[in-house]
C-alpha atoms as a PDB file:
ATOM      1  CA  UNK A   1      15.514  46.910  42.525  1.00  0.00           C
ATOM      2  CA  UNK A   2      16.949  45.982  46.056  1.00  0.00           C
ATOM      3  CA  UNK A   3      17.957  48.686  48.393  1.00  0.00           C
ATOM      4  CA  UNK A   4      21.920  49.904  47.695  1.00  0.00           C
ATOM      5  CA  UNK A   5      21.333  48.607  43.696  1.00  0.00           C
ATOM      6  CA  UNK A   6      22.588  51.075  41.526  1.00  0.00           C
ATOM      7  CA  UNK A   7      21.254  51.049  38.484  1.00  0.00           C
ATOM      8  CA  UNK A   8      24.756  50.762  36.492  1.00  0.00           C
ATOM      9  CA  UNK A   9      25.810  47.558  38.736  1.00  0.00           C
ATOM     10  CA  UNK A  10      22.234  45.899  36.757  1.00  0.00           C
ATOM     11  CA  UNK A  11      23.024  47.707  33.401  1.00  0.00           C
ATOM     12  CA  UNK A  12      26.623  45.735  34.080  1.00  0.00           C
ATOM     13  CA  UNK A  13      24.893  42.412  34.597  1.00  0.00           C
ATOM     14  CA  UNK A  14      22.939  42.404  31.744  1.00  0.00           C
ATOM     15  CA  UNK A  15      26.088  40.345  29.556  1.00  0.00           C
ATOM     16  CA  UNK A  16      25.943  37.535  32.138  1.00  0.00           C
ATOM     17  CA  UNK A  17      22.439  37.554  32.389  1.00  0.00           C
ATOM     18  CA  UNK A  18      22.271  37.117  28.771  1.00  0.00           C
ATOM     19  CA  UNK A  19      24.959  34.256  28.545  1.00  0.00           C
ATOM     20  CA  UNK A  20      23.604  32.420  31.120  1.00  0.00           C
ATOM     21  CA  UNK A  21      19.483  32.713  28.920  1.00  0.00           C
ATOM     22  CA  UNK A  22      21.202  31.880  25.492  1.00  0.00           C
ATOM     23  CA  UNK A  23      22.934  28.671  27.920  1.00  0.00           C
ATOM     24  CA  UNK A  24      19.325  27.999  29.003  1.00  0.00           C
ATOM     25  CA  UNK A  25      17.604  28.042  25.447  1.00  0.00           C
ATOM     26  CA  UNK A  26      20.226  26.235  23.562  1.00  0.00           C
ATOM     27  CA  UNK A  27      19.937  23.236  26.373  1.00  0.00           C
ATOM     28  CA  UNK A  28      16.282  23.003  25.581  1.00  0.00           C
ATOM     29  CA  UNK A  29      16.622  22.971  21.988  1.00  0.00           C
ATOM     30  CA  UNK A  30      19.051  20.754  21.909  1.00  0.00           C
ATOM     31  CA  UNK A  31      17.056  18.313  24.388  1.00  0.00           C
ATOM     32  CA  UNK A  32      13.816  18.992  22.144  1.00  0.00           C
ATOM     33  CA  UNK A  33      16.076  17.667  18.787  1.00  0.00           C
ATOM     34  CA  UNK A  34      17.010  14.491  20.944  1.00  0.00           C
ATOM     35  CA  UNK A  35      13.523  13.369  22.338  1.00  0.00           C
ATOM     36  CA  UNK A  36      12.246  14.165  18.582  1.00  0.00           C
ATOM     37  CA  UNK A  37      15.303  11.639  17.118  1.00  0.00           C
ATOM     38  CA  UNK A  38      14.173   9.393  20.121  1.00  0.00           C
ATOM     39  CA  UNK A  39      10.660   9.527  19.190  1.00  0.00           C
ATOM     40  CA  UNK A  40      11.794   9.422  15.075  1.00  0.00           C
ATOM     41  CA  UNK A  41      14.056   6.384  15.435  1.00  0.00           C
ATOM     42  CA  UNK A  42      12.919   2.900  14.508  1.00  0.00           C
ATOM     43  CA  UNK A  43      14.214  -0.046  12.426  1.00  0.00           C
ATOM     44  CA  UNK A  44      12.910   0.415   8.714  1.00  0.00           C
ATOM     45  CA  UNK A  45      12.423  -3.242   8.552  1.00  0.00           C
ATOM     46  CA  UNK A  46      10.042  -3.221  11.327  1.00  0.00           C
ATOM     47  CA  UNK A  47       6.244  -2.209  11.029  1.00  0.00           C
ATOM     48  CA  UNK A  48       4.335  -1.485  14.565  1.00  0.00           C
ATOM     49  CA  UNK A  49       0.680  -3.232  14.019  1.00  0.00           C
ATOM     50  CA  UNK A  50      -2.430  -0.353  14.250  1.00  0.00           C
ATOM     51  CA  UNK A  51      -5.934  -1.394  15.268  1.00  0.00           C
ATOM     52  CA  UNK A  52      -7.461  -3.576  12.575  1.00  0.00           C
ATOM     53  CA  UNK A  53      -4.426  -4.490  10.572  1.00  0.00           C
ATOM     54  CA  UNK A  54      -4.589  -7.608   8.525  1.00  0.00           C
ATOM     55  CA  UNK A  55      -2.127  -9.800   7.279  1.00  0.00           C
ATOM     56  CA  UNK A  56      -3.286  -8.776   3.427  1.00  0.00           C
ATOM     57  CA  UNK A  57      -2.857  -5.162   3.867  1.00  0.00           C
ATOM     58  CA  UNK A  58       0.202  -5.213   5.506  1.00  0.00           C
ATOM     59  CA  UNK A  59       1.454  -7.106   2.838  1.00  0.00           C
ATOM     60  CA  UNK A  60      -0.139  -5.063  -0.092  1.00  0.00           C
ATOM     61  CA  UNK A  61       0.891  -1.644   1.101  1.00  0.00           C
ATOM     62  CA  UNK A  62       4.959  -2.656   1.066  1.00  0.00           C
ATOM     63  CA  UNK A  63       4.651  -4.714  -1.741  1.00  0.00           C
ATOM     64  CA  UNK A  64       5.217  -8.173   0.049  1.00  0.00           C
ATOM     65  CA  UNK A  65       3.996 -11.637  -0.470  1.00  0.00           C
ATOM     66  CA  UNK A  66       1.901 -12.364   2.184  1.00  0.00           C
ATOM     67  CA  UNK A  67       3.032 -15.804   2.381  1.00  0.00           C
ATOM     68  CA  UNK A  68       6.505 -14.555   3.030  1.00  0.00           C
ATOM     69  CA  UNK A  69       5.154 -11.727   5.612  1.00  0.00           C
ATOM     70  CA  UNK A  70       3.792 -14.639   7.376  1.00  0.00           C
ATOM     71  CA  UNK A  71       6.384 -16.787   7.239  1.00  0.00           C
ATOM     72  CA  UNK A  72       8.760 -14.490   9.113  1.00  0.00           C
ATOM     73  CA  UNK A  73       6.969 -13.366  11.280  1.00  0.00           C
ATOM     74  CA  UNK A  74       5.292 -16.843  12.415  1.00  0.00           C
ATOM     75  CA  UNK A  75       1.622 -15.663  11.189  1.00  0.00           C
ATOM     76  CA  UNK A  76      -1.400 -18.161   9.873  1.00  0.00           C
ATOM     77  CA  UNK A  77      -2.724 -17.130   6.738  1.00  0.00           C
ATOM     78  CA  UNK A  78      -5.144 -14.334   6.899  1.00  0.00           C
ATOM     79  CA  UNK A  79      -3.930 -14.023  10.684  1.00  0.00           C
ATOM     80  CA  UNK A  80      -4.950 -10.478  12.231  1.00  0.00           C
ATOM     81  CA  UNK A  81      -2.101  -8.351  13.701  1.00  0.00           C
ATOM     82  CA  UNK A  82      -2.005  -7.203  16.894  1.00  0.00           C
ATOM     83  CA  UNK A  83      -2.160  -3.194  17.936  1.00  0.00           C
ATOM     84  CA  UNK A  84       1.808  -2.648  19.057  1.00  0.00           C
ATOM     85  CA  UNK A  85       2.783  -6.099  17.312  1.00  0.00           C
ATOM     86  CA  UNK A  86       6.135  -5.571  15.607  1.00  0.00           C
ATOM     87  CA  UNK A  87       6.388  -7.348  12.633  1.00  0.00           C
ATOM     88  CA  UNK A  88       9.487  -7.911  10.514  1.00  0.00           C
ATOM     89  CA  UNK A  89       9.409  -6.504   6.515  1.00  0.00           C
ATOM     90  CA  UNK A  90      12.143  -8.717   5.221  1.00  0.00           C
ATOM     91  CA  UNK A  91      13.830 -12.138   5.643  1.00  0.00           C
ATOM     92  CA  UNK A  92      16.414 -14.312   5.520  1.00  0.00           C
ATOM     93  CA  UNK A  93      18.474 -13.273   2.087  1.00  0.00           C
ATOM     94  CA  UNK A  94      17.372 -14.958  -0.993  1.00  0.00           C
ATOM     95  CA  UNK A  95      13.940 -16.464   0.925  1.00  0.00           C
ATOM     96  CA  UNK A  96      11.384 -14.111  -0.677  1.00  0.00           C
ATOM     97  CA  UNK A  97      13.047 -14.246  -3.849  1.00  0.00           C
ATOM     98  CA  UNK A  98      13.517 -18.280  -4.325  1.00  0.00           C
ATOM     99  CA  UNK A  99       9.453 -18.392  -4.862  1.00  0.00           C
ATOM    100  CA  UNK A 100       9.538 -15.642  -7.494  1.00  0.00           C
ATOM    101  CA  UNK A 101      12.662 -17.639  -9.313  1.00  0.00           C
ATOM    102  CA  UNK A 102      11.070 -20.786  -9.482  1.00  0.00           C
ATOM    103  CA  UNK A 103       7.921 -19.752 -11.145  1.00  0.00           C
ATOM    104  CA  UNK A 104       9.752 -17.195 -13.565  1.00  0.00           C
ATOM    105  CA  UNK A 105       9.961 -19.859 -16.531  1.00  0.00           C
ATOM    106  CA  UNK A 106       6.881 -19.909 -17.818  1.00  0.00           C
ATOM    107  CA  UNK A 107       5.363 -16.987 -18.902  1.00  0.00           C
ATOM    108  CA  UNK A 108       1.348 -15.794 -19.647  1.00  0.00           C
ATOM    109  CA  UNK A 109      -0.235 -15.908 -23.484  1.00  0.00           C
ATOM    110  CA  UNK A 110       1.093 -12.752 -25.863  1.00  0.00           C
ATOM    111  CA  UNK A 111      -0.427  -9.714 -25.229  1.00  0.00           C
ATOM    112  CA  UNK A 112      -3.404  -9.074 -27.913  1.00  0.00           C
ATOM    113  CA  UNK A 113      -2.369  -6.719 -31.145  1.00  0.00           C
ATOM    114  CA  UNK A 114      -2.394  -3.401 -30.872  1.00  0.00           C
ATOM    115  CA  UNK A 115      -1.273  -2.844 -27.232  1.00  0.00           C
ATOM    116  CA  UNK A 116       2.507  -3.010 -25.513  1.00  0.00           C
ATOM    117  CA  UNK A 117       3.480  -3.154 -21.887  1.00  0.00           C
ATOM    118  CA  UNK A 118       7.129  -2.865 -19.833  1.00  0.00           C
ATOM    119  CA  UNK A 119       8.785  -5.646 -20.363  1.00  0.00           C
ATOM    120  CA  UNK A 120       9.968  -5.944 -16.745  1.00  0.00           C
ATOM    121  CA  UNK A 121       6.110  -6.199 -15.832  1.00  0.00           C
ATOM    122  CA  UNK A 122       5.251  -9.621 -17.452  1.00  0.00           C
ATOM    123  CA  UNK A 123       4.567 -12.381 -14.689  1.00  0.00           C
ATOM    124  CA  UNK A 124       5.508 -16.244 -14.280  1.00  0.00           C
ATOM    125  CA  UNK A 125       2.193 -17.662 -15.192  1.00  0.00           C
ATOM    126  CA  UNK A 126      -1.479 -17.099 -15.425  1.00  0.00           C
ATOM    127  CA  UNK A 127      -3.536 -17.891 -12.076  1.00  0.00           C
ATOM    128  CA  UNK A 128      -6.233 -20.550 -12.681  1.00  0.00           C
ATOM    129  CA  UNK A 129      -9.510 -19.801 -14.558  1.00  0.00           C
ATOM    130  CA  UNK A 130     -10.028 -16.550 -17.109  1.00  0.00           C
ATOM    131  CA  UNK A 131      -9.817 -12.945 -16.635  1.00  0.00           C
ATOM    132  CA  UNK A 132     -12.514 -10.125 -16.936  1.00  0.00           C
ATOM    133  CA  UNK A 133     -12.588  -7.107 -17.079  1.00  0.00           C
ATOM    134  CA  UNK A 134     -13.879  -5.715 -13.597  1.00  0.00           C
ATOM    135  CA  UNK A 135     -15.540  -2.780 -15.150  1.00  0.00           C
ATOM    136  CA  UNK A 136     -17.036  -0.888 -18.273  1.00  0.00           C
ATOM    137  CA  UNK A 137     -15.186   2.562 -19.753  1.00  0.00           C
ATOM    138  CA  UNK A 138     -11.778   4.107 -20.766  1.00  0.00           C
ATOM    139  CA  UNK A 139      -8.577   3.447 -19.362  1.00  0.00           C
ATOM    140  CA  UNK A 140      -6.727   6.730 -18.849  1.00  0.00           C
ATOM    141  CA  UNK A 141      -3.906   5.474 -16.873  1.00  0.00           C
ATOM    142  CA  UNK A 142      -1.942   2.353 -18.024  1.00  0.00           C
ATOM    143  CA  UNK A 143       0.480   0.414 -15.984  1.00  0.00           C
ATOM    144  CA  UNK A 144       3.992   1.840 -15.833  1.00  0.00           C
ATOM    145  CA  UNK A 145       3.187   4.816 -17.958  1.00  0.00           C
ATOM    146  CA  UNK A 146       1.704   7.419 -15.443  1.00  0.00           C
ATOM    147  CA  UNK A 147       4.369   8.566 -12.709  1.00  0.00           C
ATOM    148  CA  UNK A 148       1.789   8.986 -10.488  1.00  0.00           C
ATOM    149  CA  UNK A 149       0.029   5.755 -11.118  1.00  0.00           C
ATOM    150  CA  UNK A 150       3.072   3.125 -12.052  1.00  0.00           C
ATOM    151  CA  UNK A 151       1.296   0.359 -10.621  1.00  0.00           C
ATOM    152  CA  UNK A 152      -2.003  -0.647 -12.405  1.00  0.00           C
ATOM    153  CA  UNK A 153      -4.748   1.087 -14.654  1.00  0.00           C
ATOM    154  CA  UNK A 154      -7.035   3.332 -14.057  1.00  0.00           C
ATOM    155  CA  UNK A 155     -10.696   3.351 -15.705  1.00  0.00           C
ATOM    156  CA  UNK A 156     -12.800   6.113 -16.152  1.00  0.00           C
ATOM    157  CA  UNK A 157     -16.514   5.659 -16.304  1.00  0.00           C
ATOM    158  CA  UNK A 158     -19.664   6.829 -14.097  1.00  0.00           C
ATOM    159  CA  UNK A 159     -20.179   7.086 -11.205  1.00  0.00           C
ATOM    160  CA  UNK A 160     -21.959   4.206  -9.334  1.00  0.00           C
ATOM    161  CA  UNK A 161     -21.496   2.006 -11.755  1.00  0.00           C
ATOM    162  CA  UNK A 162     -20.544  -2.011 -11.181  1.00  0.00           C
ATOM    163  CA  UNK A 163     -17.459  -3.134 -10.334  1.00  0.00           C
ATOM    164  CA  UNK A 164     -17.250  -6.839 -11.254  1.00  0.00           C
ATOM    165  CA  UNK A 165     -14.408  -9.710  -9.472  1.00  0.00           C
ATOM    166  CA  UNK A 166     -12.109 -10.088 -12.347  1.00  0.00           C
ATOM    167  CA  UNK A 167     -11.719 -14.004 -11.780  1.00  0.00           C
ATOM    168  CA  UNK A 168     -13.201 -16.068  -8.657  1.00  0.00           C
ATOM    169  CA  UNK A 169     -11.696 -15.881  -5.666  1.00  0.00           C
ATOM    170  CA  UNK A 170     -12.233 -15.214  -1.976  1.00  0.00           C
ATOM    171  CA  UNK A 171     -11.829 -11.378  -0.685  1.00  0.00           C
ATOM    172  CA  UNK A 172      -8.965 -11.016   1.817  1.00  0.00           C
ATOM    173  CA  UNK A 173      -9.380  -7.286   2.363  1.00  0.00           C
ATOM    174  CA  UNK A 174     -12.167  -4.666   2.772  1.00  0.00           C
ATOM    175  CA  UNK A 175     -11.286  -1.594   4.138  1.00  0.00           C
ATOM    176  CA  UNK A 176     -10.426   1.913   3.634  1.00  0.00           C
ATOM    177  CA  UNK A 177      -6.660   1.231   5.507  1.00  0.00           C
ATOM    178  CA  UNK A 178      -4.435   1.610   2.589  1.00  0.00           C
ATOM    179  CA  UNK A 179      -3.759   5.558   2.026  1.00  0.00           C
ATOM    180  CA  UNK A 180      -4.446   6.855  -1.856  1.00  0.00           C
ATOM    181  CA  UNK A 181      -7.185   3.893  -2.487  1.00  0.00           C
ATOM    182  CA  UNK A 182     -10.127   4.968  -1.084  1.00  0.00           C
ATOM    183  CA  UNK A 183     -12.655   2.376  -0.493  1.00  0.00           C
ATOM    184  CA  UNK A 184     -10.448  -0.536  -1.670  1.00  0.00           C
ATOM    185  CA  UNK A 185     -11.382  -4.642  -1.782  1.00  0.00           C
ATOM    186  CA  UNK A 186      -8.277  -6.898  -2.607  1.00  0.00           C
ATOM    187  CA  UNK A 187      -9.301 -10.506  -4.224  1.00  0.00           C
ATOM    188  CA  UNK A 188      -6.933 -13.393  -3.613  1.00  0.00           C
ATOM    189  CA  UNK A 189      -7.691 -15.822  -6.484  1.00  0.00           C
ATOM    190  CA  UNK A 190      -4.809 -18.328  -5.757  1.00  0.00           C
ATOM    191  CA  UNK A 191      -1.637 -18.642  -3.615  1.00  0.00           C
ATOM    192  CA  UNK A 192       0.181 -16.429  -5.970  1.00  0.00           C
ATOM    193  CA  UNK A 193      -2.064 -13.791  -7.307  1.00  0.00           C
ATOM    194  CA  UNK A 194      -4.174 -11.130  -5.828  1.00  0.00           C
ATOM    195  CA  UNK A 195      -6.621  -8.182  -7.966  1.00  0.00           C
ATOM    196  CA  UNK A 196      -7.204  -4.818  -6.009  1.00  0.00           C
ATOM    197  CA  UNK A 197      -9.972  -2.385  -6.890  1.00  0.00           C
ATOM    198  CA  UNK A 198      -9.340   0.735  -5.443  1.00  0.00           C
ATOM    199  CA  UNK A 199     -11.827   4.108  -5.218  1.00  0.00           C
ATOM    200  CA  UNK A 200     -15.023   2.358  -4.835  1.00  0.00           C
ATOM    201  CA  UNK A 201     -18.227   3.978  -3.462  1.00  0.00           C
ATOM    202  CA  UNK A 202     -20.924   0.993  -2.123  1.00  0.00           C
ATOM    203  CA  UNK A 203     -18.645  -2.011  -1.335  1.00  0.00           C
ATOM    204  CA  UNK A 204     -21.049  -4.707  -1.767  1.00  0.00           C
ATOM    205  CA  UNK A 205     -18.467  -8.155  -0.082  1.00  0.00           C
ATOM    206  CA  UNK A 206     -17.356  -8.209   3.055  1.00  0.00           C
ATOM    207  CA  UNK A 207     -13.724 -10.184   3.999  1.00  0.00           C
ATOM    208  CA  UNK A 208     -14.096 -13.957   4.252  1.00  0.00           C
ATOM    209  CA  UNK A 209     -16.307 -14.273   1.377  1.00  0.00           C
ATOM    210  CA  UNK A 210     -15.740 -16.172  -1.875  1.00  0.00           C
ATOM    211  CA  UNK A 211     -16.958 -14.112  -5.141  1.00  0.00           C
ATOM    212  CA  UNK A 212     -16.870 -15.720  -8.602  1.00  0.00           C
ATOM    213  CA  UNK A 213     -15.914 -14.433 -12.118  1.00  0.00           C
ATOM    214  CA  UNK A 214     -17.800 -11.120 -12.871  1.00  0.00           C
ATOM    215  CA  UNK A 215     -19.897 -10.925  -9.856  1.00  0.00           C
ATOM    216  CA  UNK A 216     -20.676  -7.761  -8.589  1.00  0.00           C
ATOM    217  CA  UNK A 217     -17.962  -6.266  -5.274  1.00  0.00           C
ATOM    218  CA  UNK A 218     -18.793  -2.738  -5.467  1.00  0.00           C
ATOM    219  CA  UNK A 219     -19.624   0.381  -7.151  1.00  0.00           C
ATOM    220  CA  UNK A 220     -17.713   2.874  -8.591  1.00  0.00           C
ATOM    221  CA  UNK A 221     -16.638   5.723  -6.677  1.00  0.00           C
ATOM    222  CA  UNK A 222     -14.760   9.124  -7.449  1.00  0.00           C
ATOM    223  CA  UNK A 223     -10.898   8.909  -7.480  1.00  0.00           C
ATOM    224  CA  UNK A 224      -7.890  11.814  -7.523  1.00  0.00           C
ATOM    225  CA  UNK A 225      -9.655  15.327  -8.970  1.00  0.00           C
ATOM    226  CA  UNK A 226     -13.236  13.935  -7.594  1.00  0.00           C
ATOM    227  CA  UNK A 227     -13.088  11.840 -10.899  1.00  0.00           C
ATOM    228  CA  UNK A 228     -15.568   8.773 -11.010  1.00  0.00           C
ATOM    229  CA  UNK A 229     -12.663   5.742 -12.091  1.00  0.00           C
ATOM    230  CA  UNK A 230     -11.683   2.762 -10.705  1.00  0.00           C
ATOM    231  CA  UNK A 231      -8.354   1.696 -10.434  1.00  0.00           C
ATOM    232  CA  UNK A 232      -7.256  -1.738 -10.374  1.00  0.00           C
ATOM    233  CA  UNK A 233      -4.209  -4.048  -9.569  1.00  0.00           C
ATOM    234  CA  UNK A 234      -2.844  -7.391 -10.494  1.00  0.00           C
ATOM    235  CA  UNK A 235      -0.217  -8.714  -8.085  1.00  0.00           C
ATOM    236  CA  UNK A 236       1.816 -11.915  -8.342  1.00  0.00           C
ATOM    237  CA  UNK A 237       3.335 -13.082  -5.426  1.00  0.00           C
ATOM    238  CA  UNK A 238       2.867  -9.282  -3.986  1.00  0.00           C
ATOM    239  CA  UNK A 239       4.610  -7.808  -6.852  1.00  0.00           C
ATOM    240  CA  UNK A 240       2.374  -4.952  -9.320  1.00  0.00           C
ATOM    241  CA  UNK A 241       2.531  -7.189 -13.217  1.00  0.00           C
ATOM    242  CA  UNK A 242       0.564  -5.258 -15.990  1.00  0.00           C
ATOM    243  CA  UNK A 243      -3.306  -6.186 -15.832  1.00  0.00           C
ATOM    244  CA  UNK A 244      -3.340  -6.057 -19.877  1.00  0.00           C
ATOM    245  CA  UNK A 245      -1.106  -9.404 -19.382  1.00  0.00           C
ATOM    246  CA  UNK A 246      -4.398 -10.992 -18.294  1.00  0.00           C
ATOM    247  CA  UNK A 247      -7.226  -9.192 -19.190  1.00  0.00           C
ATOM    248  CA  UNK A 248      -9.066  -9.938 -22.848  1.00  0.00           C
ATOM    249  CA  UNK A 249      -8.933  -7.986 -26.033  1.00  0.00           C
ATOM    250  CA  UNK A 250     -12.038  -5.252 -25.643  1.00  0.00           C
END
């Protein structure tokens, strides 16, 4: 207290001193909420490239033909992306969805007795040479039925066993990148269609490599609730169609 202070002139202060605090931490907060927008903002049809990106996972995780993905944003096929690359997630309207149109005639064989899918998930047309089915055991999930599995099957069975290519192809992805699918290889059989087998424990491919009908990718590994399944996609020109659409009667 300086000399000549009384202590009711500091007692008296104590309003102003208060004010002026409450001026002091409202400024901060408010500058806090505006470097966190700052740091929060970003154009939702942007995606900033990480470290080991691939044109294939980029386009499996938002659901995007990679041909398009490539197309606008001046890619090669399989072309590797850049860490801090911005790419664009859409396209001129109408561009994406001409290709899906003008395939949408002709539709797959009927779906053996006995089973039923959505009708929204049946695709344009089969992708050359026959289906199998990747592995052995029950299917607990089924595409569309499960909220939180809408987009494939799921199929319960032991752990380690072999997961087999579903139909010949080359493997475009190997990676654990893609949150929710564990060890996951994605399959590109033709320019339209891509299989995904997600939750595996020994991946036995590597990306680059061309794998025929039932040859062995992986092993099973365990899935949500430490559950040995795998759980497996069928994607036509980077949209989820039911895998029963394809896959024979069992």
């Amino acid at each position: 207290m300086g000399a000549g202070r009384h202590p009711g002139h500091c007692l008296a202060d104590l309003p102003a001193l208060t004010q002026r605090l409450r001026g002091l931490v409202i400024a901060c907060v408010a500058g806090a909420i505006a470097g966190c927008a700052s740091a929060l903002s970003g154009d939702p049809g942007t995606y900033t490239g990480q470290p080991g990106d691939t044109l294939y996972e980029i386009a499996f995780r938002y659901g995007l033909d990679y041909r398009d993905l490539a197309a606008w944003n001046g890619l090669g096929d399989g072309s590797f992306i850049r860490p801090g690359q911005t790419l664009r997630l859409d396209g001129p309207p109408g561009q994406a969805v001409a290709r899906a149109s003008a395939t949408s005639s002709s539709r797959p064989s009927p779906r053996p007795a006995g089973t039923s899918s959505p009708a929204a998930s049946a695709p344009a047309a089969r992708p050359p040479g026959d289906w199998r089915w990747p592995t052995t055991g029950r299917v607990v999930s089924a595409f569309g039925r499960n909220p939180k599995n809408p987009n494939g099957l799921q199929i319960r069975g032991e752990s380690g066993q072999a997961i087999h290519a579903a139909a010949g192809g080359e493997v475009v992805y190997s990676g654990s990148g893609l949150i929710g699918y564990g060890q996951l290889i994605i399959v590109k059989h033709s320019e339209a269609y891509l299989s995904a087998y997600g939750h595996n424990r020994d991946i036995k491919v590597r990306e680059g490599q061309r794998v025929t009908a039932g040859q062995v990718i992986a092993s099973m590994g365990e899935g949500p609730g430490k559950t040995p399944l795998l759980h497996y996609e069928i994607r036509q020109n980077g949209k989820q169609v039911d895998p029963f659409l394809f896959l024979p009667a069992r």
